[in-house]
C-alpha atoms as a PDB file:
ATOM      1  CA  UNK A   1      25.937 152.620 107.340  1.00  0.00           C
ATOM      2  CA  UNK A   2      22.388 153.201 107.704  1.00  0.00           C
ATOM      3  CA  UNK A   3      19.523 151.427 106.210  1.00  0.00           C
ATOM      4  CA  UNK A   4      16.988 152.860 103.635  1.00  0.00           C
ATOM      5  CA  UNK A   5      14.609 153.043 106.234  1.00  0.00           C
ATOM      6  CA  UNK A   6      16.833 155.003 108.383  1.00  0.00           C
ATOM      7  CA  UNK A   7      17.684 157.230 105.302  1.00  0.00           C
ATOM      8  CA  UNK A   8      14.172 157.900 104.860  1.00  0.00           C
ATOM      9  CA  UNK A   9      13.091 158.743 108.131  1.00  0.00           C
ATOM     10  CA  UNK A  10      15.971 161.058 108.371  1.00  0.00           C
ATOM     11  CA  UNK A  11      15.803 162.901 105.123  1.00  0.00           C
ATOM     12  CA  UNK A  12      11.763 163.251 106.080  1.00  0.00           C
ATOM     13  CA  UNK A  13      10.703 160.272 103.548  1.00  0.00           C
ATOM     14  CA  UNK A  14       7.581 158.376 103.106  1.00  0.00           C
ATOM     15  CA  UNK A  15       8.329 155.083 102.218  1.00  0.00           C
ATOM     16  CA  UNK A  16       5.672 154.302  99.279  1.00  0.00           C
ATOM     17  CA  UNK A  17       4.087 151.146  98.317  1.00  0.00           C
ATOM     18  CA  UNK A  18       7.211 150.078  96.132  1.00  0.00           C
ATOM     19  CA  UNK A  19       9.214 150.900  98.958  1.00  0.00           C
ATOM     20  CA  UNK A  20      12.067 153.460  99.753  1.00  0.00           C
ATOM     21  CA  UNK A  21      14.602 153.946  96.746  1.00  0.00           C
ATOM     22  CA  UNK A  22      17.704 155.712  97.020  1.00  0.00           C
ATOM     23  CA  UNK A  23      16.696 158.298  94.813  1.00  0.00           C
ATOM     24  CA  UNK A  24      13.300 159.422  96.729  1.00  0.00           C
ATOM     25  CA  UNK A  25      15.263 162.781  98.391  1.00  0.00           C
ATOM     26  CA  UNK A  26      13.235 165.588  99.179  1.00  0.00           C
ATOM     27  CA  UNK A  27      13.680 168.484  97.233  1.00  0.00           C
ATOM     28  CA  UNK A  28      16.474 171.124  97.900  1.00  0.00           C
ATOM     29  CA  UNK A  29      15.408 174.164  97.986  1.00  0.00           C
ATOM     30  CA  UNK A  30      17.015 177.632  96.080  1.00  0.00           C
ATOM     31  CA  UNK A  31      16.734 181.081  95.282  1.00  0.00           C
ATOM     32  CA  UNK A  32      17.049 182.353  92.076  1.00  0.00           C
ATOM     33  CA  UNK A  33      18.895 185.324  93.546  1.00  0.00           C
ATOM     34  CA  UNK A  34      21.881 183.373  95.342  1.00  0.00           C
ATOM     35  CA  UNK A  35      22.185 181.365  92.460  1.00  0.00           C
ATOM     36  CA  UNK A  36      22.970 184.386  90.495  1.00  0.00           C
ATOM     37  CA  UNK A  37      25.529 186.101  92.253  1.00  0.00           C
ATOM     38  CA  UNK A  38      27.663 182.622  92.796  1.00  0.00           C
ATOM     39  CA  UNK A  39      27.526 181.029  89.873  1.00  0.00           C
ATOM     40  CA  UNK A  40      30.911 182.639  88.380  1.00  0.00           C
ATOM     41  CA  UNK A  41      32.748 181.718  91.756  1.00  0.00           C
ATOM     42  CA  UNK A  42      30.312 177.995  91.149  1.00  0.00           C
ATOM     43  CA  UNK A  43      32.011 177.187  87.580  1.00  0.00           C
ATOM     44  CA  UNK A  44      35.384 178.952  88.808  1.00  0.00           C
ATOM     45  CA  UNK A  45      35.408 176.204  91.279  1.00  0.00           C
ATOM     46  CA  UNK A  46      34.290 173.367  89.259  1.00  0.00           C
ATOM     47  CA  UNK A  47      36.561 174.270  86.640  1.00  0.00           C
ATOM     48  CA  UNK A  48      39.790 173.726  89.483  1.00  0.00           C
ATOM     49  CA  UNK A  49      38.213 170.476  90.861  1.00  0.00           C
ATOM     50  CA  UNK A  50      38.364 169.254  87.453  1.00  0.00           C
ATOM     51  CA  UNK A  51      41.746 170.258  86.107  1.00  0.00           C
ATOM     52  CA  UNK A  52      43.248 168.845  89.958  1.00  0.00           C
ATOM     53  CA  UNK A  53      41.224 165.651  89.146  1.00  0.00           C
ATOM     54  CA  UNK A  54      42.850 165.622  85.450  1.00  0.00           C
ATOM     55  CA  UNK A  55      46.436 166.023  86.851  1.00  0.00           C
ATOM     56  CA  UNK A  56      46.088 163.862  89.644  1.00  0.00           C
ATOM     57  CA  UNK A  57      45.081 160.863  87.682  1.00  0.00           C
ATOM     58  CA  UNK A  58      47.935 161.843  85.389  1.00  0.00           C
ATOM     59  CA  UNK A  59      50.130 161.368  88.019  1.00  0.00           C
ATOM     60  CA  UNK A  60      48.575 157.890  88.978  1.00  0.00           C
ATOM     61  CA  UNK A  61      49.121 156.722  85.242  1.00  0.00           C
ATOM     62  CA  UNK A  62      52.681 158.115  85.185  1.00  0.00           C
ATOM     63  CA  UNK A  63      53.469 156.465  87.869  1.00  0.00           C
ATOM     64  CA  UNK A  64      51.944 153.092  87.369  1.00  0.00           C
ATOM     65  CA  UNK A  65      53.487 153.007  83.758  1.00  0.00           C
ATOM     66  CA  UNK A  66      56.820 153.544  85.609  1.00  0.00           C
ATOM     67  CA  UNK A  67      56.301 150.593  87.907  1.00  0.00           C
ATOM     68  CA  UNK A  68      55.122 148.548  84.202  1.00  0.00           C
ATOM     69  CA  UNK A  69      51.678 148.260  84.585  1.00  0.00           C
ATOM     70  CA  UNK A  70      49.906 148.676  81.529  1.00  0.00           C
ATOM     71  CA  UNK A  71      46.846 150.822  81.987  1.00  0.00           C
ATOM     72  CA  UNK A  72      45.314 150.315  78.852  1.00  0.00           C
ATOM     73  CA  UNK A  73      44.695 147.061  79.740  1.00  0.00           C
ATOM     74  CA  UNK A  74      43.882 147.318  83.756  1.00  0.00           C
ATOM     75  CA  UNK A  75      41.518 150.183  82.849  1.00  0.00           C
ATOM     76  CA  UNK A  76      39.582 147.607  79.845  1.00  0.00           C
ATOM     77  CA  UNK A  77      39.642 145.160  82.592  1.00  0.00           C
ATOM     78  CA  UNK A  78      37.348 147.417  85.099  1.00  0.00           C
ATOM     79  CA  UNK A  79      33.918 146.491  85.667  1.00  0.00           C
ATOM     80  CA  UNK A  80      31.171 148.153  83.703  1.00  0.00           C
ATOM     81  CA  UNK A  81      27.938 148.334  85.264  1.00  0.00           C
ATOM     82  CA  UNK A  82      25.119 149.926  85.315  1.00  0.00           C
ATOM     83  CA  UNK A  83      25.229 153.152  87.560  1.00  0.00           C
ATOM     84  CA  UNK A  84      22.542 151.954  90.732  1.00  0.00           C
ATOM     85  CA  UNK A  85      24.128 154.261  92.741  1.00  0.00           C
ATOM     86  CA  UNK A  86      25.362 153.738  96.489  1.00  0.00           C
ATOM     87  CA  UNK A  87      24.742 149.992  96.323  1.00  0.00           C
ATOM     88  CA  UNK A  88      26.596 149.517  92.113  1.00  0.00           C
ATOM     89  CA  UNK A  89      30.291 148.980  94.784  1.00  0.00           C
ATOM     90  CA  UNK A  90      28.584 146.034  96.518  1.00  0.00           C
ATOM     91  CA  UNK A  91      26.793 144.683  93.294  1.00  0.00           C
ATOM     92  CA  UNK A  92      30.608 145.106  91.679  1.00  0.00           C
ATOM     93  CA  UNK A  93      31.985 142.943  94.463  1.00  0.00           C
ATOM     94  CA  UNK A  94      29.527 140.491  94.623  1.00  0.00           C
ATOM     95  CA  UNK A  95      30.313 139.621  90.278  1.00  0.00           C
ATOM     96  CA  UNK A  96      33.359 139.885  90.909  1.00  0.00           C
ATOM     97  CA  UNK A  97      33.646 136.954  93.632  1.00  0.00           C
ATOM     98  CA  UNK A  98      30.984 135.126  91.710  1.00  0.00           C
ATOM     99  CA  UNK A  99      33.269 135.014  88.679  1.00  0.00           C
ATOM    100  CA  UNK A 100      31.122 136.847  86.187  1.00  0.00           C
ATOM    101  CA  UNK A 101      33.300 138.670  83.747  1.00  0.00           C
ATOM    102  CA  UNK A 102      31.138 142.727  83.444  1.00  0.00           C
ATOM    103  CA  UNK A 103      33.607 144.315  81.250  1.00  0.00           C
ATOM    104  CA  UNK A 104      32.080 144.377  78.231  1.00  0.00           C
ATOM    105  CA  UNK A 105      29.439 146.295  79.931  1.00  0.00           C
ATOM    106  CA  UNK A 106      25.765 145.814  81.518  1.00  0.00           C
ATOM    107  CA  UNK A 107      22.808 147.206  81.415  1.00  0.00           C
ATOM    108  CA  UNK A 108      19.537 147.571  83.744  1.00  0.00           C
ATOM    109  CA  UNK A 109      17.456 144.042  83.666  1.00  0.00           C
ATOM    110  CA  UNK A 110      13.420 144.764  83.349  1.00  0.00           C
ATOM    111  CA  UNK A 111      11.767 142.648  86.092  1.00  0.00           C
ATOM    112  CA  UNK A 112       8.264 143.004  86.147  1.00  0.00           C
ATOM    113  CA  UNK A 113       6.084 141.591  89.771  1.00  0.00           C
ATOM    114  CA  UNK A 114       2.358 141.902  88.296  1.00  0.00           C
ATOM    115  CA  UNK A 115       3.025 145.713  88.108  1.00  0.00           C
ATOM    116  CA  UNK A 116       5.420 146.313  90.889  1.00  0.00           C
ATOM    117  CA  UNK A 117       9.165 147.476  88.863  1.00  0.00           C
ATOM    118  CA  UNK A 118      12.189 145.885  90.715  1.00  0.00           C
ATOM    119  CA  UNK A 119      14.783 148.961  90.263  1.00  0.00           C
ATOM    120  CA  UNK A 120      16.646 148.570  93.289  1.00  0.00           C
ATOM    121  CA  UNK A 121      13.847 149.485  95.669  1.00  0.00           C
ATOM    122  CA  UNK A 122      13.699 147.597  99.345  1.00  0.00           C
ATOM    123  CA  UNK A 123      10.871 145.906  99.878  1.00  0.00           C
ATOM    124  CA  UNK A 124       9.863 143.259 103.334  1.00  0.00           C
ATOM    125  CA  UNK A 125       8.318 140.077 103.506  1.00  0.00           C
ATOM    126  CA  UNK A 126       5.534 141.605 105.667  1.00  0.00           C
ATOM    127  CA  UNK A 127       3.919 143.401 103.443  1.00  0.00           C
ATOM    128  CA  UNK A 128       4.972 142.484 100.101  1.00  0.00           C
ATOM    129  CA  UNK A 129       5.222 138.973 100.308  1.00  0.00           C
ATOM    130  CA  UNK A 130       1.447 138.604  98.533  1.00  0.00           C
ATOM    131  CA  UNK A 131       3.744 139.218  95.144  1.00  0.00           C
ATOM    132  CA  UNK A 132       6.572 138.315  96.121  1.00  0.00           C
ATOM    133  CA  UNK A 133       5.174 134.718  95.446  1.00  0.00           C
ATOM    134  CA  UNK A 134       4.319 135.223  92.105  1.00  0.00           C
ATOM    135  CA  UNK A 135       6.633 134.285  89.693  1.00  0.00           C
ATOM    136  CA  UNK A 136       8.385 137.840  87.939  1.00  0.00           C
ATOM    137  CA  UNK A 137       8.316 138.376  84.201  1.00  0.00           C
ATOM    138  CA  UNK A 138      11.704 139.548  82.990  1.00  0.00           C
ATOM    139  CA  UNK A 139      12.216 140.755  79.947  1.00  0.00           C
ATOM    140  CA  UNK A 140      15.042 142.039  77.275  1.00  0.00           C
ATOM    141  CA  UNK A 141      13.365 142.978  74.273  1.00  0.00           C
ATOM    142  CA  UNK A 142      16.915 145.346  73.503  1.00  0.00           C
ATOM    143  CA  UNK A 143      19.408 142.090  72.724  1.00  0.00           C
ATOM    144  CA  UNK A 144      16.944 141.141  70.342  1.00  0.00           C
ATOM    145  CA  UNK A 145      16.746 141.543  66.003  1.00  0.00           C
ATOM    146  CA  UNK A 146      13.178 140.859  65.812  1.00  0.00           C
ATOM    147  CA  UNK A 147      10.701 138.026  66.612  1.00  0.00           C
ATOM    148  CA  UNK A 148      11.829 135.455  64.766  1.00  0.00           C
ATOM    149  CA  UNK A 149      15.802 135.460  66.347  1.00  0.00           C
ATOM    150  CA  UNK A 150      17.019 132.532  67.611  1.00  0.00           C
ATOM    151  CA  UNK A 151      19.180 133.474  70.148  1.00  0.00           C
ATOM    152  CA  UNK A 152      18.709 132.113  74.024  1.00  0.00           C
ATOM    153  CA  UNK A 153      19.546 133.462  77.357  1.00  0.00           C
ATOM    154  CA  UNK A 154      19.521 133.023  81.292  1.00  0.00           C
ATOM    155  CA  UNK A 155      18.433 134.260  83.858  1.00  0.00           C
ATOM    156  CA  UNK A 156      19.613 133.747  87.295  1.00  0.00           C
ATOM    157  CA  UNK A 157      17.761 134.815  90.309  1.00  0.00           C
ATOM    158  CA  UNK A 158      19.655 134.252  93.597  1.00  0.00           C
ATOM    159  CA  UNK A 159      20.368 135.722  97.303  1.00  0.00           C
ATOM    160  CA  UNK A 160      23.644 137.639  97.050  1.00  0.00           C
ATOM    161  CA  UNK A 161      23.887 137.871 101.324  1.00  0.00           C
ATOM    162  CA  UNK A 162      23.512 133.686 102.186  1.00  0.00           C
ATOM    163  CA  UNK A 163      25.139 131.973 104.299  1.00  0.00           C
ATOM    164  CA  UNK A 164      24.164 128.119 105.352  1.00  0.00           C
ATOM    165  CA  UNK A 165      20.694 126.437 104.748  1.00  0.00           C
ATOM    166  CA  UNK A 166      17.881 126.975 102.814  1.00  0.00           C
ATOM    167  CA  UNK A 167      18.334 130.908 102.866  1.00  0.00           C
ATOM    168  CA  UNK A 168      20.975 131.693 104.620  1.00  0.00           C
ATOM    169  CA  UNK A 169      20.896 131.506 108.621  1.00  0.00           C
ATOM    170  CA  UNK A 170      21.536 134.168 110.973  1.00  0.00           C
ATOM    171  CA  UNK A 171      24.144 136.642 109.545  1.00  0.00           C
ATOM    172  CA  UNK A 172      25.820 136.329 113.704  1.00  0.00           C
ATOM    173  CA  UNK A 173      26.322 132.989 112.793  1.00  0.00           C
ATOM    174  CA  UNK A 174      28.474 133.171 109.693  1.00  0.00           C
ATOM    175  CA  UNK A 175      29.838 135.522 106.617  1.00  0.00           C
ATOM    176  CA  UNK A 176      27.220 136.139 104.336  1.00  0.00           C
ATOM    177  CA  UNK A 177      29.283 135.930 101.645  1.00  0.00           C
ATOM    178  CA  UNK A 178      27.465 132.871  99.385  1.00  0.00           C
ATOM    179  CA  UNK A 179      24.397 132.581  97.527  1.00  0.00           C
ATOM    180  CA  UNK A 180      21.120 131.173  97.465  1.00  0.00           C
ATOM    181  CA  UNK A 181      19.890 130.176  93.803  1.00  0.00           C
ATOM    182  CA  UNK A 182      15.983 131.209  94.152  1.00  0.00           C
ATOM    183  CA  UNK A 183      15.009 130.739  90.274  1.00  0.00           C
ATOM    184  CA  UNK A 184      16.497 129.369  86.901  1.00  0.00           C
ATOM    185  CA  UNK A 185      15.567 130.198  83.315  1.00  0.00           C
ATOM    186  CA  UNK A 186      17.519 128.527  80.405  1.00  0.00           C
ATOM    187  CA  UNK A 187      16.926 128.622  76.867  1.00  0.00           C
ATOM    188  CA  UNK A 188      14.835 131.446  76.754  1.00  0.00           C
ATOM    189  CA  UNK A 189      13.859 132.798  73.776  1.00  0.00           C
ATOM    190  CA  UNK A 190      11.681 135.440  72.309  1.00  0.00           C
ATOM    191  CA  UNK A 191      13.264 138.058  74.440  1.00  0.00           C
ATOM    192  CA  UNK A 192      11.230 137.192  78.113  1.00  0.00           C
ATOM    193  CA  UNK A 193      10.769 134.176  80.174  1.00  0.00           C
ATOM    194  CA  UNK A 194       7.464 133.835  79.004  1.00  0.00           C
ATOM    195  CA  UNK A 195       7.833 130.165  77.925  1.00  0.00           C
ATOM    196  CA  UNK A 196      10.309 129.472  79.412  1.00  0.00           C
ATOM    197  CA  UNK A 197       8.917 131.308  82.797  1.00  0.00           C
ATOM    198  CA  UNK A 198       6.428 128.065  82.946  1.00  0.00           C
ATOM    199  CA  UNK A 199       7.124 125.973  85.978  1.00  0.00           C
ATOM    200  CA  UNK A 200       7.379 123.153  84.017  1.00  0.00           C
ATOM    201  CA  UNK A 201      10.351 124.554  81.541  1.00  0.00           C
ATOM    202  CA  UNK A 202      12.068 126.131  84.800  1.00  0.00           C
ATOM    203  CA  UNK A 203      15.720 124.373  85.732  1.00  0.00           C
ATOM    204  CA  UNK A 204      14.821 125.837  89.224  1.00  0.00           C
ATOM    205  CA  UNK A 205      11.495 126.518  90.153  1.00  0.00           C
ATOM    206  CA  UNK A 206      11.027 129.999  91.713  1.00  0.00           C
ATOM    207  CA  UNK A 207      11.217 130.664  95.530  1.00  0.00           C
ATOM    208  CA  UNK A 208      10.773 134.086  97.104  1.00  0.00           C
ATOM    209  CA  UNK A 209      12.968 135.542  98.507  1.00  0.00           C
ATOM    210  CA  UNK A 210      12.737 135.090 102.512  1.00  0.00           C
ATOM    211  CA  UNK A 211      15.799 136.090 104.533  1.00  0.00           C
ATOM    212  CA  UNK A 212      15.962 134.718 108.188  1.00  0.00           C
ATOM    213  CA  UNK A 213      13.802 137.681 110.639  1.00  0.00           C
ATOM    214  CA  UNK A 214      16.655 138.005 112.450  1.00  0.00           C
ATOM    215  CA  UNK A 215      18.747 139.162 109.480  1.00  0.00           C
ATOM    216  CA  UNK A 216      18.765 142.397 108.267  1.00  0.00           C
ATOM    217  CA  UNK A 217      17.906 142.819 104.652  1.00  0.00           C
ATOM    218  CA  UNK A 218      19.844 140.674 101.993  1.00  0.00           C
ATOM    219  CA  UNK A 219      20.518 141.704  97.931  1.00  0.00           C
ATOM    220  CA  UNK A 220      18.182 139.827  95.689  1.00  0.00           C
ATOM    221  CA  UNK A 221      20.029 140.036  92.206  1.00  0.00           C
ATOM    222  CA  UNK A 222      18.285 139.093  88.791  1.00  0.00           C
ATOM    223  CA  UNK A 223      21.416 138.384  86.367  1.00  0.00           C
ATOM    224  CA  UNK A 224      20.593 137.753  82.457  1.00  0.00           C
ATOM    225  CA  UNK A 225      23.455 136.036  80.563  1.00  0.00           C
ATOM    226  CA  UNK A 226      23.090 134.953  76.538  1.00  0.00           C
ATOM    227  CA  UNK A 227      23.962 131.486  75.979  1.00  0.00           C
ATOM    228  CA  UNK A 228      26.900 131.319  73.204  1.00  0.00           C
ATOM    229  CA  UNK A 229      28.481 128.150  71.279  1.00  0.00           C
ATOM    230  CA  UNK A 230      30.054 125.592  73.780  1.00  0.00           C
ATOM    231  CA  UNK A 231      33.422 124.220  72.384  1.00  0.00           C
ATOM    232  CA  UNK A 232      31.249 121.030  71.439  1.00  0.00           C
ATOM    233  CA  UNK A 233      28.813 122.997  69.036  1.00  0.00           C
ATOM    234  CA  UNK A 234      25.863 122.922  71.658  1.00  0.00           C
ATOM    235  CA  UNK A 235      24.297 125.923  73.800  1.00  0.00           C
ATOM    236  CA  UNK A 236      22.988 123.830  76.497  1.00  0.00           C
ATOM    237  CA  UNK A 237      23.757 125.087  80.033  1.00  0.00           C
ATOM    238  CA  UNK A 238      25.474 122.068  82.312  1.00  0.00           C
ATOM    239  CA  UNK A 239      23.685 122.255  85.458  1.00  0.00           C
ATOM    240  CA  UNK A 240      22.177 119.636  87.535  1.00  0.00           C
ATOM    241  CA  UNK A 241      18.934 120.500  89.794  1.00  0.00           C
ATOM    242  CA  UNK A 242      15.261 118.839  90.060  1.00  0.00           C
ATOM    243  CA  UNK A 243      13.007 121.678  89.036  1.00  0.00           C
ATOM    244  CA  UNK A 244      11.227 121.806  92.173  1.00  0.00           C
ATOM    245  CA  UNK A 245      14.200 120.496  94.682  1.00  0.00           C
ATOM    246  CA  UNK A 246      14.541 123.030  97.507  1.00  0.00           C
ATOM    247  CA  UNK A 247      17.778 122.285  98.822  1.00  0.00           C
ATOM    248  CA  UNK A 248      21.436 121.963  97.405  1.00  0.00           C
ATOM    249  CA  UNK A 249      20.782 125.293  96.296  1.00  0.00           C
ATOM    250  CA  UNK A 250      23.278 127.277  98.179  1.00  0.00           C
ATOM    251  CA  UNK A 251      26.843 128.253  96.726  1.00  0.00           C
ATOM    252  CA  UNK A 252      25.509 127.060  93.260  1.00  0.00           C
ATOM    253  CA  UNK A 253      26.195 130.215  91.158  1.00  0.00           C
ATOM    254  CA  UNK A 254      29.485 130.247  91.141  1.00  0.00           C
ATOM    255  CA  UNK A 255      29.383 126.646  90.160  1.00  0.00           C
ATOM    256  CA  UNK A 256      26.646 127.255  87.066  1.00  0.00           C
ATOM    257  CA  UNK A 257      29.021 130.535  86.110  1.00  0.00           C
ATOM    258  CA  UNK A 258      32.225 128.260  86.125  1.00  0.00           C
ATOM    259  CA  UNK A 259      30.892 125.410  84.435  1.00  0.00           C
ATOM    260  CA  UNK A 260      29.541 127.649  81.503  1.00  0.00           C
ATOM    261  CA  UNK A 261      32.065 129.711  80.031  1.00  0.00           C
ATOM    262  CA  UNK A 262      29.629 130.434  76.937  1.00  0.00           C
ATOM    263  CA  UNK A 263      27.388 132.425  79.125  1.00  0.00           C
ATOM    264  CA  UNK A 264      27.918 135.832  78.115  1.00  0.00           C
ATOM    265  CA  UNK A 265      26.406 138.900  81.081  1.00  0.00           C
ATOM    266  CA  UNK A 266      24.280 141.213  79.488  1.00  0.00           C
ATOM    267  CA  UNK A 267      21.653 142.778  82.252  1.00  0.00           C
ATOM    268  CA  UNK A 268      20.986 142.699  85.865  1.00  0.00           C
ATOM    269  CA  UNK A 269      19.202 144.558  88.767  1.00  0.00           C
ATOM    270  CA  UNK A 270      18.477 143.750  91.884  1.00  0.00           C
ATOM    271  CA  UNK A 271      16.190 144.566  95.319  1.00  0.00           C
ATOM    272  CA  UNK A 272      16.635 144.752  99.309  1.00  0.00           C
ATOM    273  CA  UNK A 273      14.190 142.164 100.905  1.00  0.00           C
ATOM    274  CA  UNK A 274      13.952 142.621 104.626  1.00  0.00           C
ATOM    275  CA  UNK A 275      12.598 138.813 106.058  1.00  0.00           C
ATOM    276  CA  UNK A 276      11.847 140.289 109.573  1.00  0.00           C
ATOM    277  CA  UNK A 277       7.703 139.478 110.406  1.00  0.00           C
END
């Protein structure tokens, strides 16, 4: 599969300051005229795809039902994120073999660099890193009921593509299939991680993100969960980390998403950093 950057220079792309998103295609171009004289034979055609898609999926259900699967259930089961295009299949994968239950459905995390958006864009330590250091302002003004609710959240920041070490080594040497916890917020409240953004209220003081150079570019993922009741009345989160400790950070998600089944998921995004120099 080829890279943003390779998508870009083959489509004809600039890549801009915020880097090369998925969506930055050139435009198509059409003719009025041609459009005309096929669009009966256009919604003809769209019409059949639809009505095969319809009866083949019938067919799937029939036949699962007959082997007693219940699709209801299978079908509330499936994970509900937000649609980030090629890369929502390996953001799906990588909740799912975290542990975090999406079903009840996600939607698109703010995450604010002084000014830069994170939306799914790649962006590499050469040039970006100048904010890339900066601690991000997230924000989720939409789970709120006004200033004055209680109610506090997380936010997890971590490498999706580690391996061993600090951030991962080289992916020749091993899977990259564990994480990298770069920043904690817990009990945040007023719908941001203003307060609790501080260094000195963070469980996990922020790193940037800096894959190994001889990687190629690892998923950053910013994951916002509401903290719930606990069974013993509190809505602490159990995790143990020195705010500024810089190692025993890898493989800890899972742990923090095990240990705390009254985290509920509510928001994510995510970005590409590429760590080459």
């Amino acid at each position: 599969m080829t890279s943003n950057g390779e998508t870009a220079a083959l489509l004809g792309v600039t890549p801009g300051p915020g880097g090369v998103h998925a969506d930055a295609l050139p435009p198509r171009s059409t003719s009025n005229r041609s459009a005309g004289r096929h669009k009966w034979t256009f919604a003809t055609l769209t019409s059949l795809a639809l009505a095969g898609l319809c009866a083949l999926a019938a067919t799937r259900h029939g036949a699962l039902r007959a082997a007693g699967v219940d699709v209801d259930d299978t079908a509330a089961r499936v994970s509900q994120l937000p649609d980030f295009g090629v890369d929502t299949l390996s953001l799906t994968s990588v909740m799912e073999r975290l542990g975090v239950n999406t079903t009840a459905g996600l939607t698109e995390l703010s995450v604010d660099y002084a000014g830069v958006k994170i939306t799914g864009n790649v962006y590499a330590k050469l040039w970006d890193e100048p904010w890339l250091q900066r601690t991000p302002l997230i924000t989720w003004p939409e789970y709120m009921d006004g200033p004055d609710d209680p109610a506090r959240f997380t936010v997890l920041m971590f490498d999706a593509d580690a391996t061993f070490g600090m951030q991962g080594v080289s992916e020749h040497e091993g899977k990259r299939d564990q994480t990298f916890l770069l920043a904690l917020w817990t009990d945040c409240q007023g719908g941001s991680t203003v307060q609790c953004g501080m260094q000195s209220n963070m469980r996990a003081k922020y790193l940037m993100p800096a894959p190994p150079a001889e990687d190629s570019r690892h998923q950053v993922v910013f994951l916002l969960l509401r903290q719930g009741e606990r069974p013993d009345g509190l809505h602490d989160v159990r995790f143990w980390l020195r705010t500024d400790q810089l190692y025993r950070r890898e493989n800890r998600v899972h742990e923090l998403i095990a240990e705390n089944g009254h985290l509920e998921p509510k928001a994510m995004t995510y970005m590409w950093v590429d760590g080459k120099h």
